[in-house]
Protein backbone atom coordinates (compact mmCIF):
# COMPACT_ATOMS: atom_id res chain seq x y z
CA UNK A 1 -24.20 19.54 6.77
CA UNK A 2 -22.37 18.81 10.34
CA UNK A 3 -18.96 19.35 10.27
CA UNK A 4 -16.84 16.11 11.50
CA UNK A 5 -14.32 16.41 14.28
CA UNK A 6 -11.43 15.67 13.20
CA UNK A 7 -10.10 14.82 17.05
CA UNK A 8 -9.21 11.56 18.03
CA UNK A 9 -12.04 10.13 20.54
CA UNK A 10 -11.22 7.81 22.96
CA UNK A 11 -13.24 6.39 25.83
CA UNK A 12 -12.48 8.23 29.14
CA UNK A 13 -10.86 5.53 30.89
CA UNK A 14 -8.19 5.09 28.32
CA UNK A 15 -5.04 7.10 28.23
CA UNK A 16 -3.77 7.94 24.71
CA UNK A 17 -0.27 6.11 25.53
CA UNK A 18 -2.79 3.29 26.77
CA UNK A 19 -4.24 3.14 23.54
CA UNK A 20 -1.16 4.00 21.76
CA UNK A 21 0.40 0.92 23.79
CA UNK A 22 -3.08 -1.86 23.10
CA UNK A 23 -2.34 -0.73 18.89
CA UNK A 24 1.25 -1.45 19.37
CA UNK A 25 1.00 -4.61 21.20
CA UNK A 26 -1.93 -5.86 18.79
CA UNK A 27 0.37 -5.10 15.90
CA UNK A 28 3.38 -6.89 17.10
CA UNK A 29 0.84 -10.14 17.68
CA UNK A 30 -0.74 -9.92 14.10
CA UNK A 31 2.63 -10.11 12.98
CA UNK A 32 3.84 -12.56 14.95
CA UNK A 33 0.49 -14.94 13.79
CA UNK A 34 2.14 -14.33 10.04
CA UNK A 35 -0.31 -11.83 9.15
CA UNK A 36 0.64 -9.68 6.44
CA UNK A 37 -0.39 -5.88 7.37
CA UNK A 38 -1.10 -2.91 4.68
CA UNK A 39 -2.49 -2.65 1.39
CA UNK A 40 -2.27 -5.81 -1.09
CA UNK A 41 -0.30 -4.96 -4.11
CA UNK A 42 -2.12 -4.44 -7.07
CA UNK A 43 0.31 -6.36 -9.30
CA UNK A 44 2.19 -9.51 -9.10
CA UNK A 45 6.21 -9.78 -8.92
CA UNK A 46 5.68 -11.51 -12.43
CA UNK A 47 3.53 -9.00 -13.66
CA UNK A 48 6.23 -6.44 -12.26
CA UNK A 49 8.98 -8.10 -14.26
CA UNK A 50 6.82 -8.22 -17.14
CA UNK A 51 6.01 -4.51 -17.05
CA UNK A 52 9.37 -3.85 -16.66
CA UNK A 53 10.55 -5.31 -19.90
CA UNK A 54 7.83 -4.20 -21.69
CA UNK A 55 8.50 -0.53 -21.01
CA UNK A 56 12.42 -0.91 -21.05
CA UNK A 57 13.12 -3.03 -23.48
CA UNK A 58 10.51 -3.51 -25.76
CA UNK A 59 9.50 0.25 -25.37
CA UNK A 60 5.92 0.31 -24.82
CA UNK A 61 4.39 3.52 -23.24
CA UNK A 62 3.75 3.81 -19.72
CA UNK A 63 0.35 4.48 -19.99
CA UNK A 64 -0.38 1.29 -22.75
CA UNK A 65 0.80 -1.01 -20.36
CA UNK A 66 -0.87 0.64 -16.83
CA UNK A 67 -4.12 -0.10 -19.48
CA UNK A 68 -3.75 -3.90 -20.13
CA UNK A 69 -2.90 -4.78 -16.48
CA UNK A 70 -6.10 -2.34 -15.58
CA UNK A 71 -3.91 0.07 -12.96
CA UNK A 72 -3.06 3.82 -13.23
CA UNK A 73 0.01 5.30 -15.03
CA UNK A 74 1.54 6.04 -12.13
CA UNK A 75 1.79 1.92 -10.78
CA UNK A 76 3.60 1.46 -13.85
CA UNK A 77 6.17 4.91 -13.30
CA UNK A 78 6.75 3.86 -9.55
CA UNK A 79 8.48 0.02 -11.06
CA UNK A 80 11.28 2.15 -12.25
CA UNK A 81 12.51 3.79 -8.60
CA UNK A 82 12.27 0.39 -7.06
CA UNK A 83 13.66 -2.14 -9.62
CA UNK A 84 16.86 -0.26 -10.30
C-alpha cells in the first residue's frame, strides 16, 4: 500500500501566506453572507435542556439518555461543563 504524504501541496505559484491569506479572506466572506461554519450540533438547545433535567433532576443515567436521543455517552457528559 502507498504511503500518503502527509505535506501540505500547494500549486507552485502560490505562497503558503498566499494561501493562508485566500482561506482567511474566504472565511471572513462566508461569515459575513451569514453562513454558519463547523460541525452542526447533534442535539437541539431543547433537547439539551431536556437532557439536562433528565440526568440532574430526575436522575437518569448518562448512558440511558445518550440511547433515546441516538448520540454517544460522551454528548450527554460534555452538557454538564457547559450548562453550569
Amino acid at each position: 500500500m502507498p504511503r500518503r504524504s502527509t505535506k501540505l501541496s500547494l500549486p507552485p505559484a502560490v505562497s503558503l501566506r498566499t494561501w493562508c491569506l485566500q482561506i482567511t479572506e474566504g472565511r471572513e466572506r462566508a461569515k459575513a453572507r451569514g453562513v454558519k461554519l463547523g460541525r452542526k450540533p447533534k442535539l437541539i438547545e431543547h433537547q439539551k435542556r431536556e437532557a439536562i433535567r433528565l440526568r440532574d433532576r430526575l436522575g437518569e443515567q448518562v448512558r440511558e439518555i445518550a440511547r433515546s436521543y441516538n448520540v454517544s455517552h460522551s454528548t450527554i457528559s460534555r452538557l454538564a461543563v457547559f450548562s453550569k
